[in-house]
Protein backbone atom coordinates (compact mmCIF):
# COMPACT_ATOMS: atom_id res chain seq x y z
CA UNK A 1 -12.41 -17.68 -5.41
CA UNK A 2 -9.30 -15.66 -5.21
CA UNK A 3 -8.21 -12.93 -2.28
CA UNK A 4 -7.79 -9.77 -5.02
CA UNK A 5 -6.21 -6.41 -4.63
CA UNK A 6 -5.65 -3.55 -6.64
CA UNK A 7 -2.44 -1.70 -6.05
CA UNK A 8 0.44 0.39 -7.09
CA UNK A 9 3.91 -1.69 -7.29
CA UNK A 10 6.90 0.81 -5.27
CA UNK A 11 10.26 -0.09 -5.82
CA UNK A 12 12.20 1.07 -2.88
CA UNK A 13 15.00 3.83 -3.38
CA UNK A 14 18.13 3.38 -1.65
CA UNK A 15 16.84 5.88 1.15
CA UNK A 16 13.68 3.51 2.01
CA UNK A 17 15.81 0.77 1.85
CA UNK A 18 18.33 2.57 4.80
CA UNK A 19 15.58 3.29 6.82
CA UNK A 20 13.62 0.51 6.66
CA UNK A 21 17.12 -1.31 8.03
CA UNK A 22 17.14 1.37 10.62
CA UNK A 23 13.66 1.11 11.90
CA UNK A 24 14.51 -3.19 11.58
CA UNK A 25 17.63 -2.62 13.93
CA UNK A 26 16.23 0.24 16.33
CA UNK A 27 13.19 -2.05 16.81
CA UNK A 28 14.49 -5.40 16.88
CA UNK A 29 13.12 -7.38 20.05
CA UNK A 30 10.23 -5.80 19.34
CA UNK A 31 7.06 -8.11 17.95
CA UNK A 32 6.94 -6.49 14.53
CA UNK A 33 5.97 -8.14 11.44
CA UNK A 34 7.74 -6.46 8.88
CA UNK A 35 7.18 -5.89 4.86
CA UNK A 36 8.85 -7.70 2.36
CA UNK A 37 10.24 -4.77 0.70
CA UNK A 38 10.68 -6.29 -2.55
CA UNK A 39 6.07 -6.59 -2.25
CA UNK A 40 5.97 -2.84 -1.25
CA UNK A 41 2.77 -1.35 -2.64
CA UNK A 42 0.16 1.43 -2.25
CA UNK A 43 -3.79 -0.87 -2.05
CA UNK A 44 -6.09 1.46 -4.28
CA UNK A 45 -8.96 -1.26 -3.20
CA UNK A 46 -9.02 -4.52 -1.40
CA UNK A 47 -11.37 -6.73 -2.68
CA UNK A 48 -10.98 -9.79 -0.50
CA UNK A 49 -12.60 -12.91 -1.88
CA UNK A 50 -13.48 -12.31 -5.51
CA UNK A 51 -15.06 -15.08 -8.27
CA UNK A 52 -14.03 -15.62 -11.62
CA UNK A 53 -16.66 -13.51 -13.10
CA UNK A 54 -16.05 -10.56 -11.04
CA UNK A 55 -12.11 -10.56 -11.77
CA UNK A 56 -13.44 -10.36 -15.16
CA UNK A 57 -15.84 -7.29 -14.78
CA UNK A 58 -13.17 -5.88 -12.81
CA UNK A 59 -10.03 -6.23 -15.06
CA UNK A 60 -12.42 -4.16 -17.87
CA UNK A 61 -13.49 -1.75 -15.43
CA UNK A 62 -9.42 -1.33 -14.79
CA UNK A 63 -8.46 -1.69 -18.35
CA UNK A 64 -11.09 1.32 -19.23
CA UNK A 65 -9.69 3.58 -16.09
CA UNK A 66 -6.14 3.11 -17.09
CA UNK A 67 -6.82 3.77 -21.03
CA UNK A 68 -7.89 7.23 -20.01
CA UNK A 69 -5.82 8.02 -17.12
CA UNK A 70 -2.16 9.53 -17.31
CA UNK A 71 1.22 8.56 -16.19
CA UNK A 72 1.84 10.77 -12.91
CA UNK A 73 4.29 11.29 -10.02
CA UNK A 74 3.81 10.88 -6.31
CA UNK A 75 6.35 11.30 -2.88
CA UNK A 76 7.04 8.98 -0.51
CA UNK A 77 7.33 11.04 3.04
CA UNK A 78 7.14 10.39 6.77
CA UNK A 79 6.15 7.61 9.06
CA UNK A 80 3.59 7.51 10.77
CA UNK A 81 1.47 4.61 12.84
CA UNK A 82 -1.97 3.28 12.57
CA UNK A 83 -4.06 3.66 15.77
CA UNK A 84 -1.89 5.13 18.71
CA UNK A 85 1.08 5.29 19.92
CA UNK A 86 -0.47 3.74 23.16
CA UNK A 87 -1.43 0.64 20.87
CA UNK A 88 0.19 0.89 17.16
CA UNK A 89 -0.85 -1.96 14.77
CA UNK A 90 1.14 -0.51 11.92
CA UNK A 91 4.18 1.82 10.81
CA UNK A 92 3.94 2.88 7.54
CA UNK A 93 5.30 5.59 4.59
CA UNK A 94 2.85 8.61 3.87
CA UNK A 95 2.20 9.35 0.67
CA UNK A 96 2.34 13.38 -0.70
CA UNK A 97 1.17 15.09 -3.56
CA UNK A 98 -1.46 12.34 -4.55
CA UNK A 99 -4.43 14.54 -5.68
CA UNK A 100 -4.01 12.26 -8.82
CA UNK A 101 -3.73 9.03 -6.63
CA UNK A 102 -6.83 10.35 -4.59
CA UNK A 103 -8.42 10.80 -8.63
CA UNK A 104 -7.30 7.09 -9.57
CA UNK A 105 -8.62 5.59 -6.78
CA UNK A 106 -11.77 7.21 -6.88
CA UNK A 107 -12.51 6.28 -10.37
CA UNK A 108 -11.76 2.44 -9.38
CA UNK A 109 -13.92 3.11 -6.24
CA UNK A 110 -16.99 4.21 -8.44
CA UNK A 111 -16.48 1.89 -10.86
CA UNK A 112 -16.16 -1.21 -8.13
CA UNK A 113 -19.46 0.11 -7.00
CA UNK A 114 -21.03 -0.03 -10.59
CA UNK A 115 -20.08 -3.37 -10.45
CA UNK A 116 -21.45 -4.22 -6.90
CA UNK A 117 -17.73 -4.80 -5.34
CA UNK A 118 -17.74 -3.85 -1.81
CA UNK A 119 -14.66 -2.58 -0.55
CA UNK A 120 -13.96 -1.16 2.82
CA UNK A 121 -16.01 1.99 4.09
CA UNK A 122 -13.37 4.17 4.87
CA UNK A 123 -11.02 7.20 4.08
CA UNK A 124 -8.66 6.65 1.25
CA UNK A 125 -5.02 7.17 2.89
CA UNK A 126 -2.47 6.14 0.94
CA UNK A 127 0.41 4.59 2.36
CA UNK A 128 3.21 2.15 2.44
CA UNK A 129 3.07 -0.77 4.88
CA UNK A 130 6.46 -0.94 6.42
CA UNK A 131 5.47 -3.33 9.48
CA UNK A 132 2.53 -4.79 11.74
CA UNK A 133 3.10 -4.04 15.27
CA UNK A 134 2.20 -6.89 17.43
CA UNK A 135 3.19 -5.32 20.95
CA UNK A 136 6.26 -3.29 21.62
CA UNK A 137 7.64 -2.52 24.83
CA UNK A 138 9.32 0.73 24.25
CA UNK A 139 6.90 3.02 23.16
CA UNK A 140 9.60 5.59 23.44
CA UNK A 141 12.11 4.65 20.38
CA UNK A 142 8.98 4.32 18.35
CA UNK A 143 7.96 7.82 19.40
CA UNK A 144 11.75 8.71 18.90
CA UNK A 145 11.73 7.27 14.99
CA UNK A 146 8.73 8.84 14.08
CA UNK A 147 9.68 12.07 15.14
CA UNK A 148 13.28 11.61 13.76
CA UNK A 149 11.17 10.70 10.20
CA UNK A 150 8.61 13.20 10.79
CA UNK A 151 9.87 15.30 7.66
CA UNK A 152 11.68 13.17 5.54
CA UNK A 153 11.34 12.90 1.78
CA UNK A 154 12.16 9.39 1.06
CA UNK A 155 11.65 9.29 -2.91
CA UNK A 156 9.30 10.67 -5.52
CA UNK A 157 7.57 7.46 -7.48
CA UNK A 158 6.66 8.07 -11.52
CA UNK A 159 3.24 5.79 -11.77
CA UNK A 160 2.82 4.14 -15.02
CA UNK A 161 0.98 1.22 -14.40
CA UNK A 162 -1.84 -0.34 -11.71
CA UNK A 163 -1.68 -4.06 -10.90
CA UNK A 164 -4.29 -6.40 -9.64
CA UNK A 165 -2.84 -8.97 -7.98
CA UNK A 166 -4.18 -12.10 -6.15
CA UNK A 167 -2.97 -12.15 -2.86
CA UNK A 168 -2.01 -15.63 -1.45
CA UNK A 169 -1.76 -16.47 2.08
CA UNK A 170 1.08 -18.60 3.41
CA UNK A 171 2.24 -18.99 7.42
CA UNK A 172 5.77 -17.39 5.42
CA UNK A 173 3.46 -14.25 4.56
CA UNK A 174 1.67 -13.51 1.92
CA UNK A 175 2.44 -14.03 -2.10
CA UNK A 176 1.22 -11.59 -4.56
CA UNK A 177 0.74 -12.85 -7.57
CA UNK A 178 -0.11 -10.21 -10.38
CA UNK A 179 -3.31 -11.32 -12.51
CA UNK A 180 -3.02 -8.49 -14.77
CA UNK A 181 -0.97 -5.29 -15.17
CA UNK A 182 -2.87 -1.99 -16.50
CA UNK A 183 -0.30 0.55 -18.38
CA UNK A 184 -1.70 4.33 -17.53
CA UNK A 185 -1.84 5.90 -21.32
């Protein structure tokens, strides 16, 4: 068995970068976990534990989704938390203008389902993982950042290709290994 993902690879732009440094400095004391931003991805699907067989079926239910599916652009704007700001778990990057994402990942979704892979049971919002939030003690620099980021166009992101990727757990983090890449034609 291997813990599987399917995701979108983002390769930060200079302006990520800067404020991923900020939010690192501005928060620092703070118990955050933060991203390896050279790993920064958008999950289409988490799959969890997944045989052999199944990372089979899945890799030609991918390879058939990308085949048909075009090369297409998405932004990068905002941060925002997961939960509250009472009790945030996680800061992330919104993603804009993803009516194609939101088309991609329903196509995997159905076709996961066709094959009997149960994913999570909620609404698909894509994001970027910038840090898990442990505790922090000043709620009001978070609150602060997120307003300061509130409208900010980080970078647009040309999507040519979905990876699924076997996640390995390590008390370092995680490693993602890719088991195949899927070029969008």
């Amino acid at each position: 068995m291997k813990r599987t993902f399917i995701a979108i690879k983002v390769n930060a732009s200079e302006k990520i970068t800067e404020t991923f440094e900020i939010l690192k400095e501005d928060l620092n004391g703070e118990s955050v976990r933060w991203t390896d931003i050279n790993k920064m991805h958008v999950t289409l699907a988490f799959l969890g534990d997944t045989s052999e067989d199944t990372i089979k079926e899945v890799s030609a239910m991918l390879r058939q989704i990308c085949d048909n599916f075009k090369p297409f652009d998405f932004s990068i704007s905002k941060l925002g938390i997961f939960k509250s700001l009472n009790d945030p778990r996680v800061i992330w990057a919104g993603i804009e203008n993803s009516e194609k994402l939101s088309g991609l990942f329903s196509l995997i979704k159905s076709g996961l389902d066709l094959h009997n892979v149960v994913i999570e049971e909620r609404a698909f919002k894509p994001h970027l993982t910038l840090g898990r939030i442990k505790w922090i003690k000043s709620k009001l620099v978070l609150e602060d950042l997120l307003k300061r980021y509130s409208d900010y166009k980080f970078q647009d992101v040309n999507v040519t290709e979905v990876i699924y990727y076997e996640s390995v757990l390590q008390s370092t983090g995680s490693i993602y290994i890719p088991i195949k890449t899927f070029r969008l034609s």
